[in-house]
Protein backbone atom coordinates (compact mmCIF):
# COMPACT_ATOMS: atom_id res chain seq x y z
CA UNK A 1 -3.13 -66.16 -41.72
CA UNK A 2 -2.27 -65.70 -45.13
CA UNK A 3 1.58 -64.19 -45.74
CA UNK A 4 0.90 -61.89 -48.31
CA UNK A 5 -1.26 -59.74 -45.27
CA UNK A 6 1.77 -60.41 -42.95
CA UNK A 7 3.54 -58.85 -45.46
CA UNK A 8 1.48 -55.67 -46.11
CA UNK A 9 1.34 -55.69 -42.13
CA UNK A 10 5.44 -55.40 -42.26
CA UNK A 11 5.80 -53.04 -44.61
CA UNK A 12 3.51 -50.95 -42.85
CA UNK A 13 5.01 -51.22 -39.59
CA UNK A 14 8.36 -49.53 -41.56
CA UNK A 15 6.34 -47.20 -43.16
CA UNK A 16 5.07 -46.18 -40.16
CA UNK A 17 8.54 -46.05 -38.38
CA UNK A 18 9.98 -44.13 -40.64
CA UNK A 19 7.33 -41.32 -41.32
CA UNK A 20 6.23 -40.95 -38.13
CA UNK A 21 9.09 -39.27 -36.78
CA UNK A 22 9.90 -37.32 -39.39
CA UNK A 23 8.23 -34.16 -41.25
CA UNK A 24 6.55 -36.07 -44.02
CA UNK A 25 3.31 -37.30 -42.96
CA UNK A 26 3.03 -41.17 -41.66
CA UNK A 27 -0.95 -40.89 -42.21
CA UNK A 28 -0.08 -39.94 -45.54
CA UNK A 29 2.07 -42.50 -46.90
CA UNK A 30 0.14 -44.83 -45.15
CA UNK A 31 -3.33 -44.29 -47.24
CA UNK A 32 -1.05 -43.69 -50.26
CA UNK A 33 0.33 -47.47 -49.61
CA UNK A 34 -3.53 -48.65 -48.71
CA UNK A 35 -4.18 -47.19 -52.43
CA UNK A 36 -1.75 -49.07 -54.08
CA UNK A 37 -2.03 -52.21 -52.21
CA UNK A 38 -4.50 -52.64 -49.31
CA UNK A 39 -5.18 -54.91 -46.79
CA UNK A 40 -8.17 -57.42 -47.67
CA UNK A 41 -10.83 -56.57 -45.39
CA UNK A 42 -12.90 -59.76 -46.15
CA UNK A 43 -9.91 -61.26 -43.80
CA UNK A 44 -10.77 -59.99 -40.66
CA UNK A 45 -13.99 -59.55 -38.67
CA UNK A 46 -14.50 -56.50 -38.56
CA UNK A 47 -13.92 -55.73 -41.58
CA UNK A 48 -12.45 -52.31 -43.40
CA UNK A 49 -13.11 -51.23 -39.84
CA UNK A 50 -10.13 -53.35 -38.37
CA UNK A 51 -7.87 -52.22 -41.54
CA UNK A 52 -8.29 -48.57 -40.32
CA UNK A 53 -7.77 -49.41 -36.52
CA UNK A 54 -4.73 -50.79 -37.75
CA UNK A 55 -3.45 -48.16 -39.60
CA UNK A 56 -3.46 -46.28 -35.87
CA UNK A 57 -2.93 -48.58 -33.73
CA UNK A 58 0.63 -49.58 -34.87
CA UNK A 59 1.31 -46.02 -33.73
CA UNK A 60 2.08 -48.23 -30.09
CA UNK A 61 5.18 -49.15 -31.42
CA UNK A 62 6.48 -45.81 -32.29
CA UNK A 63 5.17 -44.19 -29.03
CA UNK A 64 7.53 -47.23 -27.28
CA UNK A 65 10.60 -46.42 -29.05
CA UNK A 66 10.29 -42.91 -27.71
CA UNK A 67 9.49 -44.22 -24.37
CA UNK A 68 13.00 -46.28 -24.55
CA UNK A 69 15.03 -44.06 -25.85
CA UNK A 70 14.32 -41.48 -23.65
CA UNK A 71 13.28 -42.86 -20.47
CA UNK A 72 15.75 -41.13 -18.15
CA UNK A 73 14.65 -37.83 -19.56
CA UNK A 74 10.96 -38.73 -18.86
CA UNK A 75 11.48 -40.72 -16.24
CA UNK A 76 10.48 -38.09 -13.07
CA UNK A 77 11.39 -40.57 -10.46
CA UNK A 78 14.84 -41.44 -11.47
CA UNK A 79 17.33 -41.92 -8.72
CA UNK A 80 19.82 -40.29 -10.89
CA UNK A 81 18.49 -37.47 -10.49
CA UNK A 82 18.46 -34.73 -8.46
CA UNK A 83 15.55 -32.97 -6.74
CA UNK A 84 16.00 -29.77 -8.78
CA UNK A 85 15.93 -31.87 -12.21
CA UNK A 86 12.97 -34.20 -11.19
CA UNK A 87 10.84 -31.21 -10.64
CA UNK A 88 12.32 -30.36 -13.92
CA UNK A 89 11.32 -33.44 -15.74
CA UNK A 90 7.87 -33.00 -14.18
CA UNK A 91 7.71 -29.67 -15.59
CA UNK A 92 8.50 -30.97 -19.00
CA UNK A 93 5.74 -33.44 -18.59
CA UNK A 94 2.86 -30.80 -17.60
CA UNK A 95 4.20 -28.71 -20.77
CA UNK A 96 3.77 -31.64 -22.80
CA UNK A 97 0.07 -32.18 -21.34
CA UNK A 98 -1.09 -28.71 -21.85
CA UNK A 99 0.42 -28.61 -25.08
CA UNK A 100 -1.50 -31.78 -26.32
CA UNK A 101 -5.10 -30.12 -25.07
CA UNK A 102 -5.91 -28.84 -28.41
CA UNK A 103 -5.35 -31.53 -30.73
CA UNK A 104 -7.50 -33.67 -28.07
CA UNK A 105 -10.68 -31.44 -27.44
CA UNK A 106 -10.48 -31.13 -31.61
CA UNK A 107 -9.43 -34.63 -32.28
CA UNK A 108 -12.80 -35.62 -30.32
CA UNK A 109 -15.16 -32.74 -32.00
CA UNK A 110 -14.20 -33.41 -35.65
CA UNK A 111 -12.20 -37.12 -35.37
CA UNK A 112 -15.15 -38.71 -37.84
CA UNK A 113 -15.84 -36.28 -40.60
CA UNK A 114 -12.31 -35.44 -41.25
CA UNK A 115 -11.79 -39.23 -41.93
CA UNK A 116 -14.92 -39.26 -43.87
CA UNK A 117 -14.23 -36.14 -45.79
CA UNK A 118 -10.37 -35.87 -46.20
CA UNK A 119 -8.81 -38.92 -45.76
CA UNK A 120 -8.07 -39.56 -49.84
CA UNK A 121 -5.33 -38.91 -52.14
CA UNK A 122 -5.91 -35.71 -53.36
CA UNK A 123 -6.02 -33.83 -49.51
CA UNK A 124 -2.50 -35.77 -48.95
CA UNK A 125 -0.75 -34.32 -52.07
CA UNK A 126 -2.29 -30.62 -51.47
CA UNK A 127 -1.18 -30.75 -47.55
CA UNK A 128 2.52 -32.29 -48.39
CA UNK A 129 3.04 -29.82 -51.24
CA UNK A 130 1.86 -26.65 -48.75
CA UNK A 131 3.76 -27.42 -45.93
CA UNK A 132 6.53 -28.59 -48.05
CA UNK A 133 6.44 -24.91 -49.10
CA UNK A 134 6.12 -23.41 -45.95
CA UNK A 135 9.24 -25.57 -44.28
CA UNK A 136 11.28 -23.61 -47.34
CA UNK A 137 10.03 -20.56 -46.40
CA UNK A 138 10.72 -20.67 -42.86
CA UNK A 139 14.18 -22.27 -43.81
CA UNK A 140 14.91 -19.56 -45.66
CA UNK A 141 14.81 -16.69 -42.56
CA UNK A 142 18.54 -17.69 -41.17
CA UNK A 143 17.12 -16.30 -37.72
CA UNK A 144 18.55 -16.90 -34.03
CA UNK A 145 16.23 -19.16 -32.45
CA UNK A 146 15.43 -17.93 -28.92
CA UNK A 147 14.05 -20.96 -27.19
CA UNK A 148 17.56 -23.53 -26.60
CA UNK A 149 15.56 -25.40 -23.68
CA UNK A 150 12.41 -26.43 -22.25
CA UNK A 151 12.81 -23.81 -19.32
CA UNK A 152 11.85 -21.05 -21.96
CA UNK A 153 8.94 -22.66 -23.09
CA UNK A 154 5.87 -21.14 -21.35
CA UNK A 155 1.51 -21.02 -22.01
CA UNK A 156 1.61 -18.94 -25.40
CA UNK A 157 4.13 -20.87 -26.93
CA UNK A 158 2.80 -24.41 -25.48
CA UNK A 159 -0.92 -23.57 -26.66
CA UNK A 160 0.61 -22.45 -30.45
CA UNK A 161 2.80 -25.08 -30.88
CA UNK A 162 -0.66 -27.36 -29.57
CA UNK A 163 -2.66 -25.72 -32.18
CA UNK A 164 -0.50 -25.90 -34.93
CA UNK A 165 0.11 -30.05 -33.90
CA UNK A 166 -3.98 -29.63 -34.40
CA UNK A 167 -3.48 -29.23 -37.84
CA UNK A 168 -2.07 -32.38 -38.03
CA UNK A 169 -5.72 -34.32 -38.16
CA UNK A 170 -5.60 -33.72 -42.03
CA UNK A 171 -4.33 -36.14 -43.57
CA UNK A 172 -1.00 -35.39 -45.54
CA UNK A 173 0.19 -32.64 -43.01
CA UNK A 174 2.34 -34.90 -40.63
CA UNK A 175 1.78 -34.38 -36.93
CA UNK A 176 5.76 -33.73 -36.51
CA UNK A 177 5.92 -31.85 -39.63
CA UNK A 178 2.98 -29.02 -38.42
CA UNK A 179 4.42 -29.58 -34.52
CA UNK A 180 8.43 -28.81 -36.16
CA UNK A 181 7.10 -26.23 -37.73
CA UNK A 182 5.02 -24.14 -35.41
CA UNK A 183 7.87 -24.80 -32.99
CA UNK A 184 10.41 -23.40 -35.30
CA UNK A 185 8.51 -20.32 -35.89
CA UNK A 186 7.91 -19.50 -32.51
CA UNK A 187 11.63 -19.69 -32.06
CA UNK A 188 12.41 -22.43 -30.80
CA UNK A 189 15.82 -24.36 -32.44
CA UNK A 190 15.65 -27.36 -34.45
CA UNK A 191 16.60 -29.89 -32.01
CA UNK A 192 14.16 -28.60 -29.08
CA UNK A 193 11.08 -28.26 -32.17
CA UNK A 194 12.30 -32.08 -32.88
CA UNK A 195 12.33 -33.68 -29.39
CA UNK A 196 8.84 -32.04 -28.08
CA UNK A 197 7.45 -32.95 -30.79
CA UNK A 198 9.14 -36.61 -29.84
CA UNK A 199 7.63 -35.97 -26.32
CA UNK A 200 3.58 -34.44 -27.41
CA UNK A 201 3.20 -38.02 -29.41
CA UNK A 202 2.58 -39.53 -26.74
CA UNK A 203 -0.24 -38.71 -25.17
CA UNK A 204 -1.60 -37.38 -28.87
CA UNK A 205 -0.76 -40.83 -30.02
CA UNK A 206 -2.33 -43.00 -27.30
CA UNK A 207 -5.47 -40.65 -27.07
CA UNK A 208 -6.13 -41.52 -30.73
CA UNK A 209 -5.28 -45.25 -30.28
CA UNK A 210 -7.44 -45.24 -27.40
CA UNK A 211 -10.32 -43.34 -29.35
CA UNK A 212 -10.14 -45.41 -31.82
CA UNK A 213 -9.97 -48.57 -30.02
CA UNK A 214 -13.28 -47.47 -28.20
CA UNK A 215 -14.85 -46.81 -31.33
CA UNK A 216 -13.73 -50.61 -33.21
CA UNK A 217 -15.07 -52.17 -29.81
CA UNK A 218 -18.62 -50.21 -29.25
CA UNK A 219 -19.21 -51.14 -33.02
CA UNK A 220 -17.75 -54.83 -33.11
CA UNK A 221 -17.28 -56.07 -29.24
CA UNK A 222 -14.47 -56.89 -27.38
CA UNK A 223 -12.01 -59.14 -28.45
CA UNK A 224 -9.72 -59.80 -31.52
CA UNK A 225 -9.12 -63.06 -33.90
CA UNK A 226 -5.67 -64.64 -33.71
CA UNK A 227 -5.21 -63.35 -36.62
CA UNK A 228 -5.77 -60.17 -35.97
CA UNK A 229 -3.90 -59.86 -32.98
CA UNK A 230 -0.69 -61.25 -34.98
CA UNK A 231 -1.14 -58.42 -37.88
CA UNK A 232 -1.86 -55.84 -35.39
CA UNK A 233 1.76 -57.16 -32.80
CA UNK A 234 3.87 -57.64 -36.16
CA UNK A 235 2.92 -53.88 -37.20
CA UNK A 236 3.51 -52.26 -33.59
CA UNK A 237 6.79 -54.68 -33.24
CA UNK A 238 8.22 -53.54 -37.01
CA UNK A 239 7.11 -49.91 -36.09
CA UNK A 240 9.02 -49.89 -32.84
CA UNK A 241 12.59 -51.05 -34.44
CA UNK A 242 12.50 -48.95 -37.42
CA UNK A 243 10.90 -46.16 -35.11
CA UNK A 244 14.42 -46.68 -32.56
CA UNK A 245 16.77 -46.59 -35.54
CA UNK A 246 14.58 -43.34 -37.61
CA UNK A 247 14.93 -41.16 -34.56
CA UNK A 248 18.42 -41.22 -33.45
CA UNK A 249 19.52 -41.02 -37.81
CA UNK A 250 16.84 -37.99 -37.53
CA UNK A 251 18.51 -35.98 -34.38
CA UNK A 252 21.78 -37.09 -35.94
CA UNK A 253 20.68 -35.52 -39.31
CA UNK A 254 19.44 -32.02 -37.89
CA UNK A 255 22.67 -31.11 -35.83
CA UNK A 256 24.08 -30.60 -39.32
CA UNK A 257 21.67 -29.94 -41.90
CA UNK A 258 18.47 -28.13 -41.78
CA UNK A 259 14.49 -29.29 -42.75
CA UNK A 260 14.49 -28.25 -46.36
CA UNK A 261 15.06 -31.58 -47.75
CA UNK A 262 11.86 -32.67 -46.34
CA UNK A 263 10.25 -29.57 -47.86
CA UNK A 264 11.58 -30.54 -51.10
CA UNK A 265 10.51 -33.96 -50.41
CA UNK A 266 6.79 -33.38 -49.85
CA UNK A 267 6.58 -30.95 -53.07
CA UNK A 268 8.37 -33.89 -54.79
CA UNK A 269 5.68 -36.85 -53.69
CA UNK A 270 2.70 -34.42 -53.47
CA UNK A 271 3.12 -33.72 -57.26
CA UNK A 272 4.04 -37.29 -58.00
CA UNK A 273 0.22 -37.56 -55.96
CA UNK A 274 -1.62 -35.44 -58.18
CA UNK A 275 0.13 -36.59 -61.64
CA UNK A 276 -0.95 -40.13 -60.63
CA UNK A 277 -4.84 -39.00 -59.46
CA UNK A 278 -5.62 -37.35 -62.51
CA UNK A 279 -3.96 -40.39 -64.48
CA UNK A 280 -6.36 -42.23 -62.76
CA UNK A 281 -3.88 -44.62 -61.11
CA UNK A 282 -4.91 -43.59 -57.28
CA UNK A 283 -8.42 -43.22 -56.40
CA UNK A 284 -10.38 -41.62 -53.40
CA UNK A 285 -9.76 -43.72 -50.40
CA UNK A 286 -12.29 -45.83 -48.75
CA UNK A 287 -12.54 -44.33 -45.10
């Protein structure tokens, strides 16, 4: 195993611990960093093919650190809890299912050709810039939010807030940015928009993993290199500390301040994007 890959692998992992969690695309920065400095696909077996399992498949770590951090809340069966709020918990859960439904039956219809269509430079700086624009907006309404808990979430809002998580599977939109979002402007407050969209990762998350796990496997058979299992462990291990430490800073962040520095944010880097495309520095990315 050569360090400089362990490296990349690393520095990955924290890019994918950080962004994940919060409105700024982790897909995004990712295939910005695989522009500037990617993996070398002549290192593993499968090829480019293993580079973009990868690049999801780290998402294991991040799903963990959600899992940990908030495993009495998940956790239906607790003996801490009463009957009331494990029928409560369970009723978070089937909220969380229903609300995942979309970006599933879509994720499976149109998975391959948005990879092979919009996963590139130029559809990440466009989709950071617009909903960079549209966190502002929304921002800028000072209005009461009328959802404070789970209890007032019912089918409408769970099926919106699924579809606009949907939009997510371009590249550059951030699956908790377009899930904060939609949350936000069906009323809900900033902390509830924040944890569900905690909560929908992870069956989004591990449905994609799984998908494209599937995929790697029908195409290259079963198995892994040693090598590849130690690039594809350090990622999900780096992704799961950073992920730990991102999301308690990010509900920390959001008791007191609002999203519009992560609007102003992904203006920032989108037009940073586009300056460097038509420079000529970044370059359509290989899907």
């Amino acid at each position: 195993m050569e360090f400089i890959e362990l490296l990349k692998a690393i520095l990955l992992g924290i890019i994918q611990g950080i962004t994940e969690w919060l409105p700024v695309s982790s897909t995004g920065h990712m295939i910005l960093f695989d522009s500037f400095w990617p993996m070398n696909p002549d290192l593993f077996s499968g090829g480019r093919a293993f580079i973009d399992l990868f690049l999801v498949v780290i998402q294991f770590g991040s799903i963990l650190a959600v899992l940990v951090l908030y495993f009495h809340k998940l956790n239906p069966f607790s003996p801490k809890k009463t009957t009331v709020e494990k029928k409560q918990t369970l009723s978070l859960w089937l909220k969380v299912i229903f609300a995942t439904l979309p970006a599933m039956v879509l994720g499976l219809l149109f998975d391959d050709l948005i990879e092979e269509k919009l996963y590139n430079a130029v559809t990440v700086a466009i989709m950071l810039i617009v909903y960079g624009v549209f966190f502002l907006l929304v921002e800028g309404r000072h209005r009461r939010p009328k959802i404070q808990n789970y209890s007032q979430m019912h089918g409408q809002t769970l099926l919106l807030i699924g579809l606009f998580q949907a939009l997510a599977m371009i590249p550059g939109t951030s699956r908790s940015g377009a899930t904060i979002l939609g949350a936000v402007l069906l009323g809900c407050s900033r902390n509830i928009a924040a944890e569900f969209s905690f909560f929908l990762a992870i069956p989004t998350m591990l449905g994609a993993s799984a998908l494209k796990i599937f995929k790697y496997f029908k195409e290259f058979g079963l198995g892994f290199t040693a090598n590849e299992l130690i690039i594809l462990l350090t990622g999900m291990v780096v992704a799961f500390l950073v992920s730990v430490l991102v999301i308690r800073l990010f509900m920390s962040f959001i008791k007191k301040h609002d999203f519009r520095p992560f609007g102003w944010y992904r203006i920032a880097l989108g037009l940073v994007i586009l300056a460097l495309f038509f420079c000529n520095v970044l370059t359509v990315v290989p899907a």
